[in-house]
Protein backbone atom coordinates (compact mmCIF):
# COMPACT_ATOMS: atom_id res chain seq x y z
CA UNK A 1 15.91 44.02 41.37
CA UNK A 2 18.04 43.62 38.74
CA UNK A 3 20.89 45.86 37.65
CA UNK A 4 20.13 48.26 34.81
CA UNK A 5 23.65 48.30 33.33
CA UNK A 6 24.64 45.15 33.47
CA UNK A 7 27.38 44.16 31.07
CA UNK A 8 27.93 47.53 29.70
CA UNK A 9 30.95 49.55 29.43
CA UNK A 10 30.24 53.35 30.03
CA UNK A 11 32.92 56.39 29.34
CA UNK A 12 32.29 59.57 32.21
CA UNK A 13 34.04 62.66 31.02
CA UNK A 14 34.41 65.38 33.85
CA UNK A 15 34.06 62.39 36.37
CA UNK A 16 36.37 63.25 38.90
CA UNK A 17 33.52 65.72 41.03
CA UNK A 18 30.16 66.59 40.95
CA UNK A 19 27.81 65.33 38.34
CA UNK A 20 30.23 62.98 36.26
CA UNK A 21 31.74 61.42 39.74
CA UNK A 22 27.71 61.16 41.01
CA UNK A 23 26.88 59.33 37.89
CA UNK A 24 30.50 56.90 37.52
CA UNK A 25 28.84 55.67 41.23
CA UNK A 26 25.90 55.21 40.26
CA UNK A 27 26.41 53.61 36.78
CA UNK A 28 28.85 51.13 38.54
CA UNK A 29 26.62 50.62 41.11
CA UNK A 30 24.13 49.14 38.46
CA UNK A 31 26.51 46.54 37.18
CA UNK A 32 28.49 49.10 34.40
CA UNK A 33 32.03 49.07 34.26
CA UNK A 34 32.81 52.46 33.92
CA UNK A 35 36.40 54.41 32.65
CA UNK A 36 36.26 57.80 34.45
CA UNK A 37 37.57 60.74 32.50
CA UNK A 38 39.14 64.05 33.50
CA UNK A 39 42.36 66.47 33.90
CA UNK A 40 41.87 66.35 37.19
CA UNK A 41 44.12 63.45 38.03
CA UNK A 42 44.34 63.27 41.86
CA UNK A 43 39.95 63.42 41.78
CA UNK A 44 39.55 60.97 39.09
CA UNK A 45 41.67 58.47 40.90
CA UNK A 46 39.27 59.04 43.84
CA UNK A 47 36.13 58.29 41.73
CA UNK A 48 37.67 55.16 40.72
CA UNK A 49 38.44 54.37 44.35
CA UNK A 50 35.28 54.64 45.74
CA UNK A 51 33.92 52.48 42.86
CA UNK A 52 36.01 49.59 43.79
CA UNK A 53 35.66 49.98 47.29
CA UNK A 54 31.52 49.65 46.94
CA UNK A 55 32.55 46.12 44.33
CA UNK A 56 32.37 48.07 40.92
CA UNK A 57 34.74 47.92 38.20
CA UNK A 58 36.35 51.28 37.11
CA UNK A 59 39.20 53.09 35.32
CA UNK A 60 40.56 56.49 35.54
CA UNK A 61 41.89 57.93 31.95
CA UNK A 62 43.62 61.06 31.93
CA UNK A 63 41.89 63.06 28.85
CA UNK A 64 41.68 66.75 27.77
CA UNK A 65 38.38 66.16 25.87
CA UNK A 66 39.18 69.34 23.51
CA UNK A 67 42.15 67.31 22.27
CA UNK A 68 41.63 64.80 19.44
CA UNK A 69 44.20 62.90 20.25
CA UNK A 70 43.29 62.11 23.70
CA UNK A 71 39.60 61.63 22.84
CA UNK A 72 40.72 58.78 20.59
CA UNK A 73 42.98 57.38 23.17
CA UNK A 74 40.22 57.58 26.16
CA UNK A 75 37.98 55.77 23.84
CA UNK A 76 40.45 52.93 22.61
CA UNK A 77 42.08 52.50 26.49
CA UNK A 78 38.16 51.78 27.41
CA UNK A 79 37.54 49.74 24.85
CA UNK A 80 41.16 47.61 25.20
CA UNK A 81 40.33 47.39 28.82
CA UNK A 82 36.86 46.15 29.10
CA UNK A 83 36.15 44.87 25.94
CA UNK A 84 33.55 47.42 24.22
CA UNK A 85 31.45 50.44 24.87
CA UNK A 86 27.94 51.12 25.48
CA UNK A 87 27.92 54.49 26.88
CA UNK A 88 29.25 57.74 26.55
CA UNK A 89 28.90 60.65 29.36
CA UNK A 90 29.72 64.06 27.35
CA UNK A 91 30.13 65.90 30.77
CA UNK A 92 33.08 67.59 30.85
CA UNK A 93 32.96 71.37 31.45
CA UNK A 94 35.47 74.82 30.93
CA UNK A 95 34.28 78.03 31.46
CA UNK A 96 34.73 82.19 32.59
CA UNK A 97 31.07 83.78 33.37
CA UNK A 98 31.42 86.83 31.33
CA UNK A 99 29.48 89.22 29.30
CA UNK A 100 30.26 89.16 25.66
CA UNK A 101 33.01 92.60 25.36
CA UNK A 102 34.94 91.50 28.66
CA UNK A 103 35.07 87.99 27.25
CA UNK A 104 38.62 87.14 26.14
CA UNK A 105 39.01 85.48 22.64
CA UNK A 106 40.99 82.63 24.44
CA UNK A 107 38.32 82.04 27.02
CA UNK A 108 35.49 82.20 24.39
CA UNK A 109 37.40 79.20 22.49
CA UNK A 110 38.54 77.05 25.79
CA UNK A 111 34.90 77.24 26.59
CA UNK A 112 33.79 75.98 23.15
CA UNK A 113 36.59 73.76 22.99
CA UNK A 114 35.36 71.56 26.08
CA UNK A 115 31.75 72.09 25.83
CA UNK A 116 31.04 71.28 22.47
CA UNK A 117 33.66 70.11 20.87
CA UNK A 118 34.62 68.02 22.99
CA UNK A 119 31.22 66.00 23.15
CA UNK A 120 31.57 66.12 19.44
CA UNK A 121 35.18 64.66 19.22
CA UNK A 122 33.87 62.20 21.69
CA UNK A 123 30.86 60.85 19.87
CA UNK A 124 32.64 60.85 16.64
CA UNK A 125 35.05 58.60 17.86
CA UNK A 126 32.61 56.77 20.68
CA UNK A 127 29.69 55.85 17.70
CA UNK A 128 31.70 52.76 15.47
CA UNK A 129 31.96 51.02 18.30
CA UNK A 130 28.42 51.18 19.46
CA UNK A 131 27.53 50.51 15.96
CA UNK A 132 29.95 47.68 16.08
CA UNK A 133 27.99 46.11 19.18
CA UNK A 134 24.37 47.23 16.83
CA UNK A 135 23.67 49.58 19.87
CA UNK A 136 24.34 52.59 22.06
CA UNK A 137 23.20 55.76 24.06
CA UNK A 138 25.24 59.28 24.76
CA UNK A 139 24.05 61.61 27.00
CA UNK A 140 25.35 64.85 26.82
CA UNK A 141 24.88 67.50 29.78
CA UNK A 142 24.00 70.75 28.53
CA UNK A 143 22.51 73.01 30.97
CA UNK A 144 19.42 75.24 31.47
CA UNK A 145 21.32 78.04 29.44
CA UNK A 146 20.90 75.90 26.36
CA UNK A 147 17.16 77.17 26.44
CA UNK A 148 17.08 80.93 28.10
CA UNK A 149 19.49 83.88 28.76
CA UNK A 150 21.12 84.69 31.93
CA UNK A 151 23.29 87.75 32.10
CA UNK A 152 27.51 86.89 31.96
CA UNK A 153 27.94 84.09 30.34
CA UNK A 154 28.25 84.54 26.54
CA UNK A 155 30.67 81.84 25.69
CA UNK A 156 29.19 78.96 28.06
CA UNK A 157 25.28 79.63 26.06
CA UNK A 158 26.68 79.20 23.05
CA UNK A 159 28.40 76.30 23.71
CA UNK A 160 25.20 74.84 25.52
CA UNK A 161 22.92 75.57 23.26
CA UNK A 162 25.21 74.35 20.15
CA UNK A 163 25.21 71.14 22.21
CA UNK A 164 21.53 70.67 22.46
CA UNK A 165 21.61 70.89 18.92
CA UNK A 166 24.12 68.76 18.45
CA UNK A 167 22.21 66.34 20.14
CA UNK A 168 19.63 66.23 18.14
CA UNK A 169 21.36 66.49 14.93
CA UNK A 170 23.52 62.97 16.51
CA UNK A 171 19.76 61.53 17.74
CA UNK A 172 18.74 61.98 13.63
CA UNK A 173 21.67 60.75 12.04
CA UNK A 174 22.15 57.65 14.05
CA UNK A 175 19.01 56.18 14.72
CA UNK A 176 17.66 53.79 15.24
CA UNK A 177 20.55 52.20 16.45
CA UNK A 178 22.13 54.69 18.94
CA UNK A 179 20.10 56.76 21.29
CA UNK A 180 21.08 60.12 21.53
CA UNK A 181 19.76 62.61 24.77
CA UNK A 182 20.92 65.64 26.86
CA UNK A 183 20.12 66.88 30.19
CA UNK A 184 19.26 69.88 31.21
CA UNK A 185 20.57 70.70 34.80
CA UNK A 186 19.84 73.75 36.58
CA UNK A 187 21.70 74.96 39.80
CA UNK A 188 22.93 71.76 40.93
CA UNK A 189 25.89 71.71 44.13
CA UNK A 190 28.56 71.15 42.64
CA UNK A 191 32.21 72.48 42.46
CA UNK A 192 31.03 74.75 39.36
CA UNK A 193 28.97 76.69 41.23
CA UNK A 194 31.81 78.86 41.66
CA UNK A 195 31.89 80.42 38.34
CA UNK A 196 28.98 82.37 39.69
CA UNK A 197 28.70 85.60 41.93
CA UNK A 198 28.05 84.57 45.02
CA UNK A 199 24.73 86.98 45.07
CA UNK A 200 23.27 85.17 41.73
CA UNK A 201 23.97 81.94 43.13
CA UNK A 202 21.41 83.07 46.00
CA UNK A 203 19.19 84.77 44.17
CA UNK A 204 18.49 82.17 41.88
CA UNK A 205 18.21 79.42 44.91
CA UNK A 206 15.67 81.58 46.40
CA UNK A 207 13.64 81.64 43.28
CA UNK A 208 13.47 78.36 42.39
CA UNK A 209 10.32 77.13 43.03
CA UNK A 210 12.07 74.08 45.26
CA UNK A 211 13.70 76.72 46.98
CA UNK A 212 17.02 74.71 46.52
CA UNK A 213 19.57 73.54 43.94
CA UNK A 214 19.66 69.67 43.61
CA UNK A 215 22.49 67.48 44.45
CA UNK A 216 24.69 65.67 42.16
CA UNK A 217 23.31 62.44 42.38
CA UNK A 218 19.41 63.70 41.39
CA UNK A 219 20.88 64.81 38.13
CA UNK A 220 22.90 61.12 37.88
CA UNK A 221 19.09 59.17 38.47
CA UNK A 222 18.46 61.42 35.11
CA UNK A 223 21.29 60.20 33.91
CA UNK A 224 20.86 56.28 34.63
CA UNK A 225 17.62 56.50 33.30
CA UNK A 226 18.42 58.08 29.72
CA UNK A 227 21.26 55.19 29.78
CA UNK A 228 18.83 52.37 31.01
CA UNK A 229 16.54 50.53 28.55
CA UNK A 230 13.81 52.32 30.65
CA UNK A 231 14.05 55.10 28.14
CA UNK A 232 14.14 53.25 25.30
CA UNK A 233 11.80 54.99 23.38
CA UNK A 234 13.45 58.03 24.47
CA UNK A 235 15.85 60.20 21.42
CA UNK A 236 16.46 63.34 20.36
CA UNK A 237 15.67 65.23 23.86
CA UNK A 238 16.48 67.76 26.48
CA UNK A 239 15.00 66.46 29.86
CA UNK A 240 15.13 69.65 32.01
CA UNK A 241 16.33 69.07 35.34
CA UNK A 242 15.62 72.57 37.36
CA UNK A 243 13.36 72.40 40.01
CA UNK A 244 11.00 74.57 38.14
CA UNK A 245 13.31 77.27 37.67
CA UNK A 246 12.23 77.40 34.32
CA UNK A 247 8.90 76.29 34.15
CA UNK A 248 7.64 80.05 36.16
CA UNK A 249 8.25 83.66 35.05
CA UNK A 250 9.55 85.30 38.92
């Protein structure tokens, strides 16, 4: 079978664990050369590592997505380095699971900062090169808090569900050319799960109708497929990725 990303040059953010290092793999593994993104130097590297090792091509950039001036630079490094860009990641992540009065004003705005801004910053400066090349697709991962409330975490729903917005409001305004998406993870096994209490984590395992959170790499098949000219016809939405979790009152 062919590869599905062939030729293209893909951007990660948040790459060095979990669902960003899951989907760097994978997108490599389908012929994408892929610049890895993240504070988190020492991981990063080790994304980029196992890329080469399994015959991809990658590249580790050091970027605090929240900060314009290393959006810009993540963006030109990629594009210096392989030559364009195809596909941008927004999956970089901050946040404090708190209740709105014992949530600080600098937590509130780190969270914001990295969760929506930063996907912002990152398709502002990501989209005149993909309209340079006449195409492109960003996938943003919000989360299943874009769509309902769960109790403690008042700065991380806003910022999700200002991101699904956003991705619609990016899907409008640059179509038809660039393809615009978001996923919608729910618990997934990842290194984040420890911004919850241990007893909601779980809870909410046992009532998922799966009875299980996914991995990191079933959210990255999401992923490659929003990227992929399989969803080609595919704009403007928020593919839900829960196990059920919310498709059943419990």
């Amino acid at each position: 079978m062919a590869s599905r990303l062939a030729g293209k040059v893909a951007i990660i953010t948040g790459a060095a664990s979990g669902i960003g290092r899951a989907t760097a793999r994978l997108f490599a593994s389908e012929g994408a050369a892929v610049t890895v993104v993240d504070i988190a130097d020492a991981g990063g590297q080790e994304t980029v590592a196992m890329i080469e090792k399994a015959g991809g091509r990658g590249l580790f950039v050091h970027a605090d997505v929240a900060m314009t001036s290393e959006v810009q630079a993540m963006i030109e490094t990629t594009v210096k380095q392989f030559g364009r860009l195809d596909i941008l990641h927004n999956n970089a992540f901050w946040t404090v699971a708190r209740p709105a009065v014992e949530q600080s004003e600098d937590e509130w705005d780190r969270t914001l900062a990295v969760c929506l801004k930063g996907p912002f910053l990152g398709s502002k400066y990501a989209i005149p090169h993909m309209l340079k090349n006449g195409a492109g697709v960003i996938i943003n991962t919000a989360s299943v808090h874009s769509i309902i409330g769960l109790r403690g975490y008042a700065a991380y729903q806003a910022a999700k569900g200002g991101l699904l917005s956003l991705t619609r409001s990016l899907a409008a305004d640059y179509a038809p050319h660039i393809r615009v998406n978001a996923i919608l993870p729910g618990g997934v096994l990842t290194p984040a799960q420890r911004i919850a209490p241990p007893a909601q984590v779980q809870t909410t395992e046992v009532k998922n109708p799966l009875r299980r959170f996914a991995q990191p790499e079933e959210i990255a098949e999401v992923a490659l497929f929003l990227a992929s000219d399989a969803s080609s016809y595919v704009t403007g939405a928020g593919i839900v990725v829960d196990g059920g979790s919310t498709a059943v009152l419990v």
